[in-house]
Protein backbone atom coordinates (compact mmCIF):
# COMPACT_ATOMS: atom_id res chain seq x y z
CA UNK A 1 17.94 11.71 -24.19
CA UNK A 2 20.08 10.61 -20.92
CA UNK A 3 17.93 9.09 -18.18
CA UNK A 4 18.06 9.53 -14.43
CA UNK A 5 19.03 5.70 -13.79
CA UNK A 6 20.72 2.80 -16.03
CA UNK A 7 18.10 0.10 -16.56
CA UNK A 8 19.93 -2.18 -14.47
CA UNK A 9 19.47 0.12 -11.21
CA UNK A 10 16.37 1.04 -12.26
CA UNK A 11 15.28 -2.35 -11.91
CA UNK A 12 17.05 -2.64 -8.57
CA UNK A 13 15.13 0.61 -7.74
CA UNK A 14 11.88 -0.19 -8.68
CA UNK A 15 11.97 -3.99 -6.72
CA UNK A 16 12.62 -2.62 -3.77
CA UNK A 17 10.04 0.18 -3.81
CA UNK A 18 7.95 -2.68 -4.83
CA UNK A 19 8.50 -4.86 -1.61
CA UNK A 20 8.39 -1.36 0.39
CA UNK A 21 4.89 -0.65 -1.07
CA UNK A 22 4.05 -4.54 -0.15
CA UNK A 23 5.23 -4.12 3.07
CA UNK A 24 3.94 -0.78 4.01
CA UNK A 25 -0.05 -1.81 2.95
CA UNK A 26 0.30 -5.46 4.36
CA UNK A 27 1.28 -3.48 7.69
CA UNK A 28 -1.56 -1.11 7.51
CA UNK A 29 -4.35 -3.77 6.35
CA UNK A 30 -3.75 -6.11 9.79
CA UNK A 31 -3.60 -2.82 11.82
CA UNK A 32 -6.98 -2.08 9.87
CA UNK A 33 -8.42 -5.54 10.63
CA UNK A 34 -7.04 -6.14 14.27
CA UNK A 35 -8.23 -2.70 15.52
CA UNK A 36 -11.60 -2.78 17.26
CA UNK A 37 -13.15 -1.53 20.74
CA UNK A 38 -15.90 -2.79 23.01
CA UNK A 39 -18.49 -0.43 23.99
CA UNK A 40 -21.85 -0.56 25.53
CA UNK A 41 -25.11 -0.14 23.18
CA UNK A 42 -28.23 1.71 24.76
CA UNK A 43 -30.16 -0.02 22.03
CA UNK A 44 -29.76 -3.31 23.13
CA UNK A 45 -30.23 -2.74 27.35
CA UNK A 46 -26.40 -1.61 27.87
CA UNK A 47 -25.06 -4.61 26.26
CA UNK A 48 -21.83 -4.82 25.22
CA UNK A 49 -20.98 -4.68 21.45
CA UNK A 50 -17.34 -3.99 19.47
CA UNK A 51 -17.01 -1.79 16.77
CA UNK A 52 -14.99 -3.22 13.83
CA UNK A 53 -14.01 -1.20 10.40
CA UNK A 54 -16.23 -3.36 8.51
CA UNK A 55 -18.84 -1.16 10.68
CA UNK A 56 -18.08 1.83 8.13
CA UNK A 57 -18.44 1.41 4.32
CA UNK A 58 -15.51 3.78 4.22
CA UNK A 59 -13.06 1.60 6.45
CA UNK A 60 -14.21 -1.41 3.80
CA UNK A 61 -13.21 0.37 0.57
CA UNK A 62 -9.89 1.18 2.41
CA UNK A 63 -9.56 -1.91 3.13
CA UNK A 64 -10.35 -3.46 -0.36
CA UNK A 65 -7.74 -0.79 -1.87
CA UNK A 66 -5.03 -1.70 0.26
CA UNK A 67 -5.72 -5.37 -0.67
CA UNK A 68 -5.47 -4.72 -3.83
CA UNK A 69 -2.47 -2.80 -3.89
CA UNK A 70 -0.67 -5.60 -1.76
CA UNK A 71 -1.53 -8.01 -4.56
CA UNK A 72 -0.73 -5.94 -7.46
CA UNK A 73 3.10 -5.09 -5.52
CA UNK A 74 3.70 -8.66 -5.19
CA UNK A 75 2.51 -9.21 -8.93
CA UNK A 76 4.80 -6.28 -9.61
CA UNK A 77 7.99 -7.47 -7.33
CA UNK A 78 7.83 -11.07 -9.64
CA UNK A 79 7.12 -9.65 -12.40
CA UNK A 80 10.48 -7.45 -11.74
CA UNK A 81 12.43 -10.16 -10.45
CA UNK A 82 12.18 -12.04 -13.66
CA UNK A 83 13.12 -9.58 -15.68
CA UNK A 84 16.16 -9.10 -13.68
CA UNK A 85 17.07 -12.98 -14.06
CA UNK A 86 16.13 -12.47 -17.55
CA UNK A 87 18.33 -9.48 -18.18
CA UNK A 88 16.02 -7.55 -20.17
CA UNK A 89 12.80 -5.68 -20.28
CA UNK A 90 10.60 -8.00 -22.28
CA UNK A 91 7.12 -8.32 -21.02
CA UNK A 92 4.30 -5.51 -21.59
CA UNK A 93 5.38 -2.57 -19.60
CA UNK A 94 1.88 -1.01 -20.49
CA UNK A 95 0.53 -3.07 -18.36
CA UNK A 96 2.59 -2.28 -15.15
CA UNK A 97 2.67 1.51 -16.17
CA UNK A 98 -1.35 1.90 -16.45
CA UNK A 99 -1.64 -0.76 -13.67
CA UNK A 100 0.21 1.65 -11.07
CA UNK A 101 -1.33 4.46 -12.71
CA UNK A 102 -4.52 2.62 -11.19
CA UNK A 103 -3.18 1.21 -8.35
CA UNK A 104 -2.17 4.79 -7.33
CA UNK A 105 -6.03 6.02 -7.63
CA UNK A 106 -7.35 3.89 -5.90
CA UNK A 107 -4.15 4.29 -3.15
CA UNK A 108 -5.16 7.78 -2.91
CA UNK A 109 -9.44 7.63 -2.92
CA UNK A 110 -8.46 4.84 -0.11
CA UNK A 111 -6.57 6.56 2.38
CA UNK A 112 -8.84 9.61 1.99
CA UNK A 113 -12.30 7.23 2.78
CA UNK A 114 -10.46 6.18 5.83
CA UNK A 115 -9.73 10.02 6.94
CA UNK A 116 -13.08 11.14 6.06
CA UNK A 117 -14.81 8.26 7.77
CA UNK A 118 -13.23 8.91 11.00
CA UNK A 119 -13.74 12.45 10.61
CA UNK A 120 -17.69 11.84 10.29
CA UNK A 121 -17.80 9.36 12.73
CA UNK A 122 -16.08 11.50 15.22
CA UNK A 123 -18.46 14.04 14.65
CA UNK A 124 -21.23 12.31 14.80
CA UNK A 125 -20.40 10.53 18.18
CA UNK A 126 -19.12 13.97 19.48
CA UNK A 127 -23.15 14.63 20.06
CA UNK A 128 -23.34 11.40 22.05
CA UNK A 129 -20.81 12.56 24.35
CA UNK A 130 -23.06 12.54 27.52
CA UNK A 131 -24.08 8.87 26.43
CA UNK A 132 -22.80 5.54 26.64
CA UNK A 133 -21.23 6.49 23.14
CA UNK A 134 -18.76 8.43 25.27
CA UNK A 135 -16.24 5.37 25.01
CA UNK A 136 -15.94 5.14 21.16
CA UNK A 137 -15.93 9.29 21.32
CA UNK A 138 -13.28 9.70 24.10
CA UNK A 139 -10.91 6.70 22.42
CA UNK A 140 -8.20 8.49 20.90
CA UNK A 141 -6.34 5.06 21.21
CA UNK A 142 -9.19 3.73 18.26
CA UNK A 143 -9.84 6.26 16.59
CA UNK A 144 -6.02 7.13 15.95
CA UNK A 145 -5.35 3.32 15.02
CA UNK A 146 -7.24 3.99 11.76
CA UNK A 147 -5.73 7.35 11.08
CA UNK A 148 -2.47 5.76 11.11
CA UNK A 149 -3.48 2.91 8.80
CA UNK A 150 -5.12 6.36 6.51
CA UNK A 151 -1.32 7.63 6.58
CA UNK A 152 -0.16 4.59 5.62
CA UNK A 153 -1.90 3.98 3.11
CA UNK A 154 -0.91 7.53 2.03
CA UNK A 155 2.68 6.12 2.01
CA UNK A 156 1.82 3.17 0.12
CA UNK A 157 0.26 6.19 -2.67
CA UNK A 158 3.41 7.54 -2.59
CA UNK A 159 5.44 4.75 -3.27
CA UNK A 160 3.30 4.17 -5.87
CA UNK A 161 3.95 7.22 -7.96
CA UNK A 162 7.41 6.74 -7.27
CA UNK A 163 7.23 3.25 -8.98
CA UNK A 164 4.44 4.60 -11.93
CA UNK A 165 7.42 7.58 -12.79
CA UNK A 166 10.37 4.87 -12.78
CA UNK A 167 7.73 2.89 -15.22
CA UNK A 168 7.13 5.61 -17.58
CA UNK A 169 10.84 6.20 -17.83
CA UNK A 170 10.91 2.27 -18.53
CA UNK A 171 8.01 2.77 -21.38
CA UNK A 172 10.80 5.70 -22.78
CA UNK A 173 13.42 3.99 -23.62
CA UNK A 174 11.43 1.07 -25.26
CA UNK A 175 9.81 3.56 -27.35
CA UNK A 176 5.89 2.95 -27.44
């Protein structure tokens, strides 16, 4: 059976994916974190409050995914790097083929809890739009922050499948 890649580039291949994916979700969890607006609440006499993501349960489990996936890329970029210095493929590759096989899952369920969530709160502050919700509503600035930490997170998912196929060729040629 000939492979796409010798296990040398593949190696090569999948540590730098590995560092993209790390990069890519480290990049999208600060935007995630840093991103929040000011805006005055009619609940509490026009005072002035700030919306966060940890505001939404949905901008929280994004969050927690993309956390995870940065820690499981740098587990996976040492993991790789020592097997380059070793010069073989020892190690249990099960564990890095079912562990991006998860890590892609939850990738995926995490970038679409951060579209949904801005699509429902959009829609639900679209009624306020006469209010003094009109600020978080008319924000495209905000609301366009988190979309762009959803798409990269979507990234990050694919990067991950990318890195989950090169595994399972991996798991191949060591015949489980």
């Amino acid at each position: 059976m000939a492979f796409m890649l010798s296990p040398g580039v593949s190696r090569i291949v999948t540590i730098v994916l590995r560092v993209l994916a790390a990069i890519v979700l480290f990049v999208s969890l600060v935007m995630l974190v840093a991103n929040n607006q000011d805006y005055p609440d009619p609940s509490d006499n026009g005072n002035t409050k700030t919306a966060r993501f940890y505001d939404q349960v949905g901008f929280q489990y994004m969050a927690a995914t993309t956390a995870l996936g940065i820690g499981f890329s740098i587990y996976g970029t040492v993991v790789v790097a020592l097997r380059i210095k070793r010069g073989n493929d020892e190690g249990n590759l099960l564990i890095d083929f079912y562990g991006q096989k998860v890590l892609s899952n939850l990738l995926v369920t995490g970038a679409v809890a951060g579209f949904l969530t801005v699509q429902a709160v959009e829609k639900a502050l679209s009624d306020y739009v006469g209010d003094t919700f009109a600020v978080l509503v008319t924000n495209n600035y905000y609301w366009g922050m988190y979309k762009t930490c959803s798409g990269l997170v979507l990234l990050g998912f694919f990067l991950s499948v990318a890195l989950s196929i090169l595994s399972s060729h991996t798991l191949v040629r060591r015949n489980y």
